[in-house]
PDB file of N, CA and C in Angstrom:
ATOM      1  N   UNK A   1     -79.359  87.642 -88.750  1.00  0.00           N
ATOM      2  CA  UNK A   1     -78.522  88.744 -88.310  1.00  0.00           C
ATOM      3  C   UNK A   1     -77.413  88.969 -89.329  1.00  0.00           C
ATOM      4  N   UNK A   2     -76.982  90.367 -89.390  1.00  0.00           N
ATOM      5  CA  UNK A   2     -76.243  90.514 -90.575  1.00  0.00           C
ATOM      6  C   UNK A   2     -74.851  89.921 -89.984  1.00  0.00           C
ATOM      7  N   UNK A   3     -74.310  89.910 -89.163  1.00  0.00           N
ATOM      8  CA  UNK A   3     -72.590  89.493 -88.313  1.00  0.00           C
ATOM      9  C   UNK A   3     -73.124  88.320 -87.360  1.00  0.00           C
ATOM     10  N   UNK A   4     -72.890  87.712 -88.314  1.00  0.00           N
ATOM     11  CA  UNK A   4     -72.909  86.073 -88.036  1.00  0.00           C
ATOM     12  C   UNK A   4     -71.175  85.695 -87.164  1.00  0.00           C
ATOM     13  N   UNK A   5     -71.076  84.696 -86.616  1.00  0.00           N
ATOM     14  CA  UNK A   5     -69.565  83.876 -85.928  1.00  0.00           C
ATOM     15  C   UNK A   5     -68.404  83.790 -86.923  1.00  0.00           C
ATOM     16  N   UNK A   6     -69.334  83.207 -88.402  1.00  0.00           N
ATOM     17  CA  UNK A   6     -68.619  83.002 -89.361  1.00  0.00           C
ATOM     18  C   UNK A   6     -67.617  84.173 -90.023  1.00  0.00           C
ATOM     19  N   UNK A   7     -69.048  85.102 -89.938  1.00  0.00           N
ATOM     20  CA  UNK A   7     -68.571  86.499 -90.814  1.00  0.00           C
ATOM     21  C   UNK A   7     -67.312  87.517 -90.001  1.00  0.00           C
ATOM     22  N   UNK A   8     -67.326  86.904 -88.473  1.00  0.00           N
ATOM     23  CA  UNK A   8     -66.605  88.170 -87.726  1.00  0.00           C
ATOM     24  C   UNK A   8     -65.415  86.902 -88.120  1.00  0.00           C
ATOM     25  N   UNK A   9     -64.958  85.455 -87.606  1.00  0.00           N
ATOM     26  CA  UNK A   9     -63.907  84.785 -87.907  1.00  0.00           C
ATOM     27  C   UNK A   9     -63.494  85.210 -89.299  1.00  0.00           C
ATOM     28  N   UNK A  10     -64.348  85.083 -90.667  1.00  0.00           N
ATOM     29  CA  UNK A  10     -63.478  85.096 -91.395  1.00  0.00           C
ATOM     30  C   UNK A  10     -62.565  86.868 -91.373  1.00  0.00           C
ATOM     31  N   UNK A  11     -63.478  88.121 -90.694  1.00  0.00           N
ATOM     32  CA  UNK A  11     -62.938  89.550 -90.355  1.00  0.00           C
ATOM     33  C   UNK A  11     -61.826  89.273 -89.815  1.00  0.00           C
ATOM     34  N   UNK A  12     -62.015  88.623 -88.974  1.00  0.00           N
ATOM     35  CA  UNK A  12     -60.586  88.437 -87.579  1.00  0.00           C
ATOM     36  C   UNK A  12     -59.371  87.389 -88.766  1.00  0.00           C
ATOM     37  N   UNK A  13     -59.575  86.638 -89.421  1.00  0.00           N
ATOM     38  CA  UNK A  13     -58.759  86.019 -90.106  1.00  0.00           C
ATOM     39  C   UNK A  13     -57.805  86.215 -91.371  1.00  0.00           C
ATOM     40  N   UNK A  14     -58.591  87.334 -91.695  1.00  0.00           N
ATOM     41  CA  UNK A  14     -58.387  88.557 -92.829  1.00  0.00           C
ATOM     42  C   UNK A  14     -57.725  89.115 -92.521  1.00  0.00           C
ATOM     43  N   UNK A  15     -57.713  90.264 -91.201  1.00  0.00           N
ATOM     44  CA  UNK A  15     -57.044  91.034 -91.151  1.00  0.00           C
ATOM     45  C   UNK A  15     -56.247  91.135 -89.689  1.00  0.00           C
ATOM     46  N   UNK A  16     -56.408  89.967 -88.862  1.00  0.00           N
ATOM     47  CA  UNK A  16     -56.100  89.615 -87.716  1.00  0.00           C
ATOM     48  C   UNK A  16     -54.633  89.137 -88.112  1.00  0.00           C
ATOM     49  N   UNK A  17     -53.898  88.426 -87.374  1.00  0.00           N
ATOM     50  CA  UNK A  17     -52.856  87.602 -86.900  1.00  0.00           C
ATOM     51  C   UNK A  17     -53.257  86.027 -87.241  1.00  0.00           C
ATOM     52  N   UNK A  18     -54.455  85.588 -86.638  1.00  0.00           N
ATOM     53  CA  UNK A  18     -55.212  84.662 -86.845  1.00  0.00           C
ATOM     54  C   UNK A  18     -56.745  84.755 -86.561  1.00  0.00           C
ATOM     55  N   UNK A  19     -57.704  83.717 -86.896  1.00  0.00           N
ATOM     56  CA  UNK A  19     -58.610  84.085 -86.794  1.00  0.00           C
ATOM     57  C   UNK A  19     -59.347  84.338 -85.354  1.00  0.00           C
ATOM     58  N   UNK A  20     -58.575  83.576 -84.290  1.00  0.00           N
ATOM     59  CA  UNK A  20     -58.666  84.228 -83.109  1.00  0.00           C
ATOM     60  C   UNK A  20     -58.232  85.657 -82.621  1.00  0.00           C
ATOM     61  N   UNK A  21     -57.682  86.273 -83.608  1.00  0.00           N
ATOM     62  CA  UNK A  21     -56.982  87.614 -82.880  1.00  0.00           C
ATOM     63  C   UNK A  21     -58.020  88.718 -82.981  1.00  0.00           C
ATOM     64  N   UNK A  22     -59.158  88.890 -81.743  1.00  0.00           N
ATOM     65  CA  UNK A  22     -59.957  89.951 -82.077  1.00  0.00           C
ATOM     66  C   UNK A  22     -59.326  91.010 -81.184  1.00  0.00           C
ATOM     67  N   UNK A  23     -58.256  91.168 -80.804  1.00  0.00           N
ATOM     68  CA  UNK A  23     -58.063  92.431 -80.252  1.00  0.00           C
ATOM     69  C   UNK A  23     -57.247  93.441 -80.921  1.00  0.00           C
ATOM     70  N   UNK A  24     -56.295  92.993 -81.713  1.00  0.00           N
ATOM     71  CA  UNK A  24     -55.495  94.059 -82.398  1.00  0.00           C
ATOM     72  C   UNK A  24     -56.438  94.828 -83.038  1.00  0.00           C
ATOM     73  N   UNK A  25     -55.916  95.697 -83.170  1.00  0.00           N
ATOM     74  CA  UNK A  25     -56.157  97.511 -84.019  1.00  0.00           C
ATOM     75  C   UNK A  25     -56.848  97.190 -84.937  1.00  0.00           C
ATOM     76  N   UNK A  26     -55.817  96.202 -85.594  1.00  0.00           N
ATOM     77  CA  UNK A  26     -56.095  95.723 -87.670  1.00  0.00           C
ATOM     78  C   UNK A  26     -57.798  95.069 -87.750  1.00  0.00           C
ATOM     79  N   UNK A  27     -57.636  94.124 -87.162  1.00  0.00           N
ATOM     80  CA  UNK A  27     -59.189  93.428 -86.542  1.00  0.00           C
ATOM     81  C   UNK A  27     -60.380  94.089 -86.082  1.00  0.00           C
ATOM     82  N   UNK A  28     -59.918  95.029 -84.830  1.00  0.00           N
ATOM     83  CA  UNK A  28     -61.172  95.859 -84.812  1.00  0.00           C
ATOM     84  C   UNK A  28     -61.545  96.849 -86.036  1.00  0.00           C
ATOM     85  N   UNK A  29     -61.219  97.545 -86.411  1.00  0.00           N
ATOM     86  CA  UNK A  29     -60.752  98.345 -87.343  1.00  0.00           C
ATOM     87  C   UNK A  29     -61.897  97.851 -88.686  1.00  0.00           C
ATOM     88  N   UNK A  30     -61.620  96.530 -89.420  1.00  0.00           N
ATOM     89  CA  UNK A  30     -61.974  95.460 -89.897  1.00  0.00           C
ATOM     90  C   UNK A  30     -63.824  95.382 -89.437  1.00  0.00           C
ATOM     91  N   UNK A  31     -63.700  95.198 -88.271  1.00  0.00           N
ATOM     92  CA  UNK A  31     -65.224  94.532 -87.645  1.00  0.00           C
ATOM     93  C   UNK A  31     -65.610  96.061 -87.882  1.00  0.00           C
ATOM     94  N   UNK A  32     -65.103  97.431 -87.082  1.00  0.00           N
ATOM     95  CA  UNK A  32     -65.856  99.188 -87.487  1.00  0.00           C
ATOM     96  C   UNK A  32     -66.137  99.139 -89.215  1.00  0.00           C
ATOM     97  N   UNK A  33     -65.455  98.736 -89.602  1.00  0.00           N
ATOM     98  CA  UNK A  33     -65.550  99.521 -90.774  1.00  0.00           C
ATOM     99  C   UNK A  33     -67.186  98.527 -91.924  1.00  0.00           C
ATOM    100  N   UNK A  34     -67.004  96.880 -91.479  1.00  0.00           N
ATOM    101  CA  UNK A  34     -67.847  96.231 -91.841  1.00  0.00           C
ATOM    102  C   UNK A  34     -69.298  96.606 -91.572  1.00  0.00           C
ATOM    103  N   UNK A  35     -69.340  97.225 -90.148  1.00  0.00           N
ATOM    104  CA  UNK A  35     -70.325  97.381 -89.147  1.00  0.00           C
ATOM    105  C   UNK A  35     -71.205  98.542 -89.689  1.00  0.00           C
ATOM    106  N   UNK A  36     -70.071  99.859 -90.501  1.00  0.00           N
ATOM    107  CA  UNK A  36     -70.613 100.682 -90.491  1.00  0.00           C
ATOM    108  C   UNK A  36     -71.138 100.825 -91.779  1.00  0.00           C
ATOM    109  N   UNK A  37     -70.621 100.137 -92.845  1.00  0.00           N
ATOM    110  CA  UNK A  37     -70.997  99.892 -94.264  1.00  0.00           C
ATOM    111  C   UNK A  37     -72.241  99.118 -94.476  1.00  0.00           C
ATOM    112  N   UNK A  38     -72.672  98.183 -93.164  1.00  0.00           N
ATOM    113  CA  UNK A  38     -74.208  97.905 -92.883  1.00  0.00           C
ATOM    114  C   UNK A  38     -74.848  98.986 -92.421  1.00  0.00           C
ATOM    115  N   UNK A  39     -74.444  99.715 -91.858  1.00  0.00           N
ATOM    116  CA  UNK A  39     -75.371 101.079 -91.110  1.00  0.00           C
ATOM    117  C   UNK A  39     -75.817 102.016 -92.158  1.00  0.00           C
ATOM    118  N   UNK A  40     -74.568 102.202 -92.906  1.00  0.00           N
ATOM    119  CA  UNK A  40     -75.190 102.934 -93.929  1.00  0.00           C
ATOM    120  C   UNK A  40     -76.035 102.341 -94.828  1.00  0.00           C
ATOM    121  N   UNK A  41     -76.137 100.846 -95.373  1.00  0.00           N
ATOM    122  CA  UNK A  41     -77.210 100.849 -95.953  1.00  0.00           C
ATOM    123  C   UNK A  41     -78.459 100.739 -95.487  1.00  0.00           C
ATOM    124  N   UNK A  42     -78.137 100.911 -94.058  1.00  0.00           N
ATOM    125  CA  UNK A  42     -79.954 100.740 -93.462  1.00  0.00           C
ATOM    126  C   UNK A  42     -80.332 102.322 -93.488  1.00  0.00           C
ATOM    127  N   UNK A  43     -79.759 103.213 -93.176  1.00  0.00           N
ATOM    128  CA  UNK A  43     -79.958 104.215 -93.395  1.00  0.00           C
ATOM    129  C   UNK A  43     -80.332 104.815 -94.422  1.00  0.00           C
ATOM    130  N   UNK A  44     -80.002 104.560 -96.063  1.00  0.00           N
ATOM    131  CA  UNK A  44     -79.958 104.758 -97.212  1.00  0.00           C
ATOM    132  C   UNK A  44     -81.676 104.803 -97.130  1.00  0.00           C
ATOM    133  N   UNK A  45     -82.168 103.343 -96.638  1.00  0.00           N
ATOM    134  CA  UNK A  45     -83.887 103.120 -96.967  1.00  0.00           C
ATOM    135  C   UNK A  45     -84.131 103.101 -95.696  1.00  0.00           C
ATOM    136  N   UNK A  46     -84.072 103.797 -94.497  1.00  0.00           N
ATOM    137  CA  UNK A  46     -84.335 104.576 -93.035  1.00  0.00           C
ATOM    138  C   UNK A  46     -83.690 105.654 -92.406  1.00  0.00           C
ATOM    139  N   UNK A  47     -83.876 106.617 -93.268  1.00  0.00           N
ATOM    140  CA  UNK A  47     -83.476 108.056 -92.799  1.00  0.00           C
ATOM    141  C   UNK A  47     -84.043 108.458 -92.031  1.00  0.00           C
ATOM    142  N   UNK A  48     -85.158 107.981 -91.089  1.00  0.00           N
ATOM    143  CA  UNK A  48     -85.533 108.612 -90.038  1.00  0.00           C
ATOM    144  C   UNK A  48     -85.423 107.645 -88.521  1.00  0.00           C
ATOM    145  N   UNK A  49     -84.471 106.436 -89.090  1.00  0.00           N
ATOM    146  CA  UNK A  49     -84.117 105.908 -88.181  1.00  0.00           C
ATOM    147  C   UNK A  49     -82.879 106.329 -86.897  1.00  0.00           C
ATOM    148  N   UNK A  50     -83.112 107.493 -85.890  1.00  0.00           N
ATOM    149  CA  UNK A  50     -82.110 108.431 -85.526  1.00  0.00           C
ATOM    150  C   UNK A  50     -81.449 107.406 -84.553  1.00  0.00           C
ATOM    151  N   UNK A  51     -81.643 106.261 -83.982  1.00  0.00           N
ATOM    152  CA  UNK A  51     -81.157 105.652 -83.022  1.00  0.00           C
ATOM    153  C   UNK A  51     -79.919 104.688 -84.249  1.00  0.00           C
ATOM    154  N   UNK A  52     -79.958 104.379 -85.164  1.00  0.00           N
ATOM    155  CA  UNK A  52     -78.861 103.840 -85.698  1.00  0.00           C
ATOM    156  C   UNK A  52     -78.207 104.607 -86.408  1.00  0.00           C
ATOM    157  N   UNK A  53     -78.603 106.132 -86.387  1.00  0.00           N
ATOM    158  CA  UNK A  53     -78.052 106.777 -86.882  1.00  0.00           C
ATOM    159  C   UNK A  53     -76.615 107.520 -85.781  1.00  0.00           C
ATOM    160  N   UNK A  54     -77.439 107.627 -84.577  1.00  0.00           N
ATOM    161  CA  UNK A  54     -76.234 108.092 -83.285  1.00  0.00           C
ATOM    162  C   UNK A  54     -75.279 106.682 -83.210  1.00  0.00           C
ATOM    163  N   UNK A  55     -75.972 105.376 -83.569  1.00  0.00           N
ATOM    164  CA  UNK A  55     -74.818 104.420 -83.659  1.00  0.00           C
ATOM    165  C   UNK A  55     -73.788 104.119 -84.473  1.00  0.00           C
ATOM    166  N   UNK A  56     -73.974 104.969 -85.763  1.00  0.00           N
ATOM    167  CA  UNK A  56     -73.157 104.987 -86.979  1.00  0.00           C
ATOM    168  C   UNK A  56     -72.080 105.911 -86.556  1.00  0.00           C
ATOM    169  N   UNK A  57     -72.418 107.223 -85.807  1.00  0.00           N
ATOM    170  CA  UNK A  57     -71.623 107.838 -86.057  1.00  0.00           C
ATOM    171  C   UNK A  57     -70.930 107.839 -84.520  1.00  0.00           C
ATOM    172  N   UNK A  58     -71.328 107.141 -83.851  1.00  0.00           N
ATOM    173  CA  UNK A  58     -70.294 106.159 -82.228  1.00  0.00           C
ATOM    174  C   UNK A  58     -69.323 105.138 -82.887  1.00  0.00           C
ATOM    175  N   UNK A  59     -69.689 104.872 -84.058  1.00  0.00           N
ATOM    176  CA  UNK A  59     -68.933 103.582 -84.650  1.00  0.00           C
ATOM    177  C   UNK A  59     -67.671 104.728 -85.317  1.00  0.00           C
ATOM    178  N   UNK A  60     -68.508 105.458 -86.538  1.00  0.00           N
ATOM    179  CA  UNK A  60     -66.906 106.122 -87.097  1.00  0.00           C
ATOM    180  C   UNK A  60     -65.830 106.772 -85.970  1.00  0.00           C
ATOM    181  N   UNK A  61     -66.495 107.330 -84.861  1.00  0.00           N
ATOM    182  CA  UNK A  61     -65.264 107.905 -83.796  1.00  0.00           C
ATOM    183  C   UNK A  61     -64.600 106.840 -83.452  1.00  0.00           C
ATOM    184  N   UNK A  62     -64.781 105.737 -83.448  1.00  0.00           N
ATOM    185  CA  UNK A  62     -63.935 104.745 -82.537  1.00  0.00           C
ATOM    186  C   UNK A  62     -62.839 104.227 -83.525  1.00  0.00           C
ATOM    187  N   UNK A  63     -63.238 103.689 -85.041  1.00  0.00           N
ATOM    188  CA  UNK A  63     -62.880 103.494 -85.993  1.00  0.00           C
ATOM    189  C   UNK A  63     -61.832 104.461 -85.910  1.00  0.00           C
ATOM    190  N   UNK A  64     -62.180 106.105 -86.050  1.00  0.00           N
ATOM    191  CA  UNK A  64     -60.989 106.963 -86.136  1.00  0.00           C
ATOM    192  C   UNK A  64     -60.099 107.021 -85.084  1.00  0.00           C
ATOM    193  N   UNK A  65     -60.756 106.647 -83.571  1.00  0.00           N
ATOM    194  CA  UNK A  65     -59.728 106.787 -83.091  1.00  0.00           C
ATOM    195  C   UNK A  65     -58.413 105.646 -82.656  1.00  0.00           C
ATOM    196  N   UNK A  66     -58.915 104.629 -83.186  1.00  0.00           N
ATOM    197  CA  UNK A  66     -57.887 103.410 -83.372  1.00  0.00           C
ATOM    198  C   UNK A  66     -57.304 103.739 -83.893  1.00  0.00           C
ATOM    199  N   UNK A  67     -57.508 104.033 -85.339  1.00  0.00           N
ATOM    200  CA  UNK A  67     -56.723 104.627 -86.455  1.00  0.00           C
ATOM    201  C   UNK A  67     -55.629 105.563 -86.354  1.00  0.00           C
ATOM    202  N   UNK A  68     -56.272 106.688 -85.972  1.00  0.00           N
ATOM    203  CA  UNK A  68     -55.052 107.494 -84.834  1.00  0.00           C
ATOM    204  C   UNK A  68     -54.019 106.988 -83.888  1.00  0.00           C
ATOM    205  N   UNK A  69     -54.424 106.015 -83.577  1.00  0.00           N
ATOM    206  CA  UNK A  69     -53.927 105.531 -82.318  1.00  0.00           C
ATOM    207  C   UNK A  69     -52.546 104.493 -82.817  1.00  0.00           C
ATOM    208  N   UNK A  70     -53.398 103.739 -84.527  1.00  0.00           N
ATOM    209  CA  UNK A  70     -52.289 102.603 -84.858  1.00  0.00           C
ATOM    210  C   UNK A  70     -51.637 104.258 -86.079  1.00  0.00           C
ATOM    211  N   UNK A  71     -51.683 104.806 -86.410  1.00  0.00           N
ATOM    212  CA  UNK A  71     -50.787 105.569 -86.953  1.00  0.00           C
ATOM    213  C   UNK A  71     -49.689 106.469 -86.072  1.00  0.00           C
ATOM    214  N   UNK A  72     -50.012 106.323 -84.707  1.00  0.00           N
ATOM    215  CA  UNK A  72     -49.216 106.852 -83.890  1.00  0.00           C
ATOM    216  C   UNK A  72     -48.136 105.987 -83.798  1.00  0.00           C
ATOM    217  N   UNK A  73     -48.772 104.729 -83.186  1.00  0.00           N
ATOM    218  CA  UNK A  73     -47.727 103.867 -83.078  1.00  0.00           C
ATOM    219  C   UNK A  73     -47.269 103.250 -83.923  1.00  0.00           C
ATOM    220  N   UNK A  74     -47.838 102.837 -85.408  1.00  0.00           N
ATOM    221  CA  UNK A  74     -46.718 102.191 -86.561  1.00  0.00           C
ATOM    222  C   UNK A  74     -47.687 102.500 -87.573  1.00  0.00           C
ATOM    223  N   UNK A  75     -46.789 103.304 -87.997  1.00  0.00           N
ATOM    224  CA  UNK A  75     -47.532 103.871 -89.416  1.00  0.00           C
ATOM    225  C   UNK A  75     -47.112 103.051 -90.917  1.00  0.00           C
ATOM    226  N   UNK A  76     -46.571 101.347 -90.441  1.00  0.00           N
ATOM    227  CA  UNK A  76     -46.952 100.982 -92.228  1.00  0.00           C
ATOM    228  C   UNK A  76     -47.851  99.783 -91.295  1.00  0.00           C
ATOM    229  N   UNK A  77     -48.295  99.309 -90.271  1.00  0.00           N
ATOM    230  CA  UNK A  77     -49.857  99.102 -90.269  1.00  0.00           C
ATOM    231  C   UNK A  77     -50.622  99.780 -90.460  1.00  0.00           C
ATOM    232  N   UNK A  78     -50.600 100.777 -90.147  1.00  0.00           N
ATOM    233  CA  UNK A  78     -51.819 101.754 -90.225  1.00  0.00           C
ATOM    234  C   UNK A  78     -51.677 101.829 -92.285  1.00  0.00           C
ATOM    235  N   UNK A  79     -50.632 102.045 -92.705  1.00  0.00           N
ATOM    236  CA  UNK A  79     -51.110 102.388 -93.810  1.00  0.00           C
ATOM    237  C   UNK A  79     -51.248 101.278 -94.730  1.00  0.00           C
ATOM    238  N   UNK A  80     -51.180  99.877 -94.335  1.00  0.00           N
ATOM    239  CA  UNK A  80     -51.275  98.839 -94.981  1.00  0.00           C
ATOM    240  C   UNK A  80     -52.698  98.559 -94.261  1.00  0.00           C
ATOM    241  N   UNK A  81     -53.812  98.663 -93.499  1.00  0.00           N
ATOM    242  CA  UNK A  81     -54.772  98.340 -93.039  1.00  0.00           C
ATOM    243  C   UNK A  81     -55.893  99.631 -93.547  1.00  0.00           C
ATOM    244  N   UNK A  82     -55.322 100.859 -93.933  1.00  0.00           N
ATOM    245  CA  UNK A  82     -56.243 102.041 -94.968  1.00  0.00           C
ATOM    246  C   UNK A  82     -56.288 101.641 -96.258  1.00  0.00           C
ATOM    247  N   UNK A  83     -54.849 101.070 -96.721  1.00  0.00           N
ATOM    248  CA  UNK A  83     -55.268 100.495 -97.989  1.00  0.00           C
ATOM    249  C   UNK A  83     -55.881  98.550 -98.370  1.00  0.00           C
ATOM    250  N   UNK A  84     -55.882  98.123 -97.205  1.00  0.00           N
ATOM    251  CA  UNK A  84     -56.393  97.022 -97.447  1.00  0.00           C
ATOM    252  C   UNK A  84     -58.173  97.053 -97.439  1.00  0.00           C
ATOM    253  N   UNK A  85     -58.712  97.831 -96.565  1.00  0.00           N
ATOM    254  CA  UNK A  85     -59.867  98.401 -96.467  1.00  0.00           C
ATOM    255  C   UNK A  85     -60.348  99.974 -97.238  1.00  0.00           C
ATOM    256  N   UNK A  86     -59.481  99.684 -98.325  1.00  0.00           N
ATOM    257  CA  UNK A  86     -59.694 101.233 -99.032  1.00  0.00           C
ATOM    258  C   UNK A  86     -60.231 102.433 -98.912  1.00  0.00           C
ATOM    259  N   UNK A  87     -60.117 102.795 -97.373  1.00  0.00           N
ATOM    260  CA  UNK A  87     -60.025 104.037 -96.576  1.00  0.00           C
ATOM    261  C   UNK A  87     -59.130 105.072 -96.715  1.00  0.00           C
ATOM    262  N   UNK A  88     -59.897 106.199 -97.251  1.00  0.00           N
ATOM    263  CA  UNK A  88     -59.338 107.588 -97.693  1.00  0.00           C
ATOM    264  C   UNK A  88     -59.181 108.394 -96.521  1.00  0.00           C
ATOM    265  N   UNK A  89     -58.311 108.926 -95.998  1.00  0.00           N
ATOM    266  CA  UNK A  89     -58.237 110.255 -95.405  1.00  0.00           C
ATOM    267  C   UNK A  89     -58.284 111.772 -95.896  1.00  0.00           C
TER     268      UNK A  89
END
């Protein structure tokens, strides 16, 4: 499996509080954005795969709307977590 225990701890440890912190913004955010950078490469060599394709793009709304959500409420996380994950708006 591509998101192994290891791979989401070291996500959550990166960009978490600690490596237990999977609930903040920064963390999920982290796990969307990993999630979806696998989606797209399955897609790249399965373009007619439409069921991970409606999941790619369930993943970017949520992604955006955290994002929204941590730029509402503190915008130098939000803009220290776009540039730590080198996300363009």
């Amino acid at each position: 499996m591509y998101l192994t225990a290891e791979k989401k701890e070291e996500l959550f440890s990166s960009y978490g509080k600690s490596n237990k912190d999977t609930g903040s913004a920064e963390s999920q955010i982290a796990l969307f954005s990993y999630r979806i950078s696998h989606l797209t490469e399955h897609l790249k060599s399965n373009h007619k795969d439409f069921g991970t394709q409606r999941a790619l793009i369930k993943l970017v709304g949520k992604r955006r709307a955290l994002l929204d959500y941590l730029k509402r409420k503190d915008i130098e996380r939000y803009r220290s977590i776009v540039k730590a994950l080198n996300l363009r708006k």
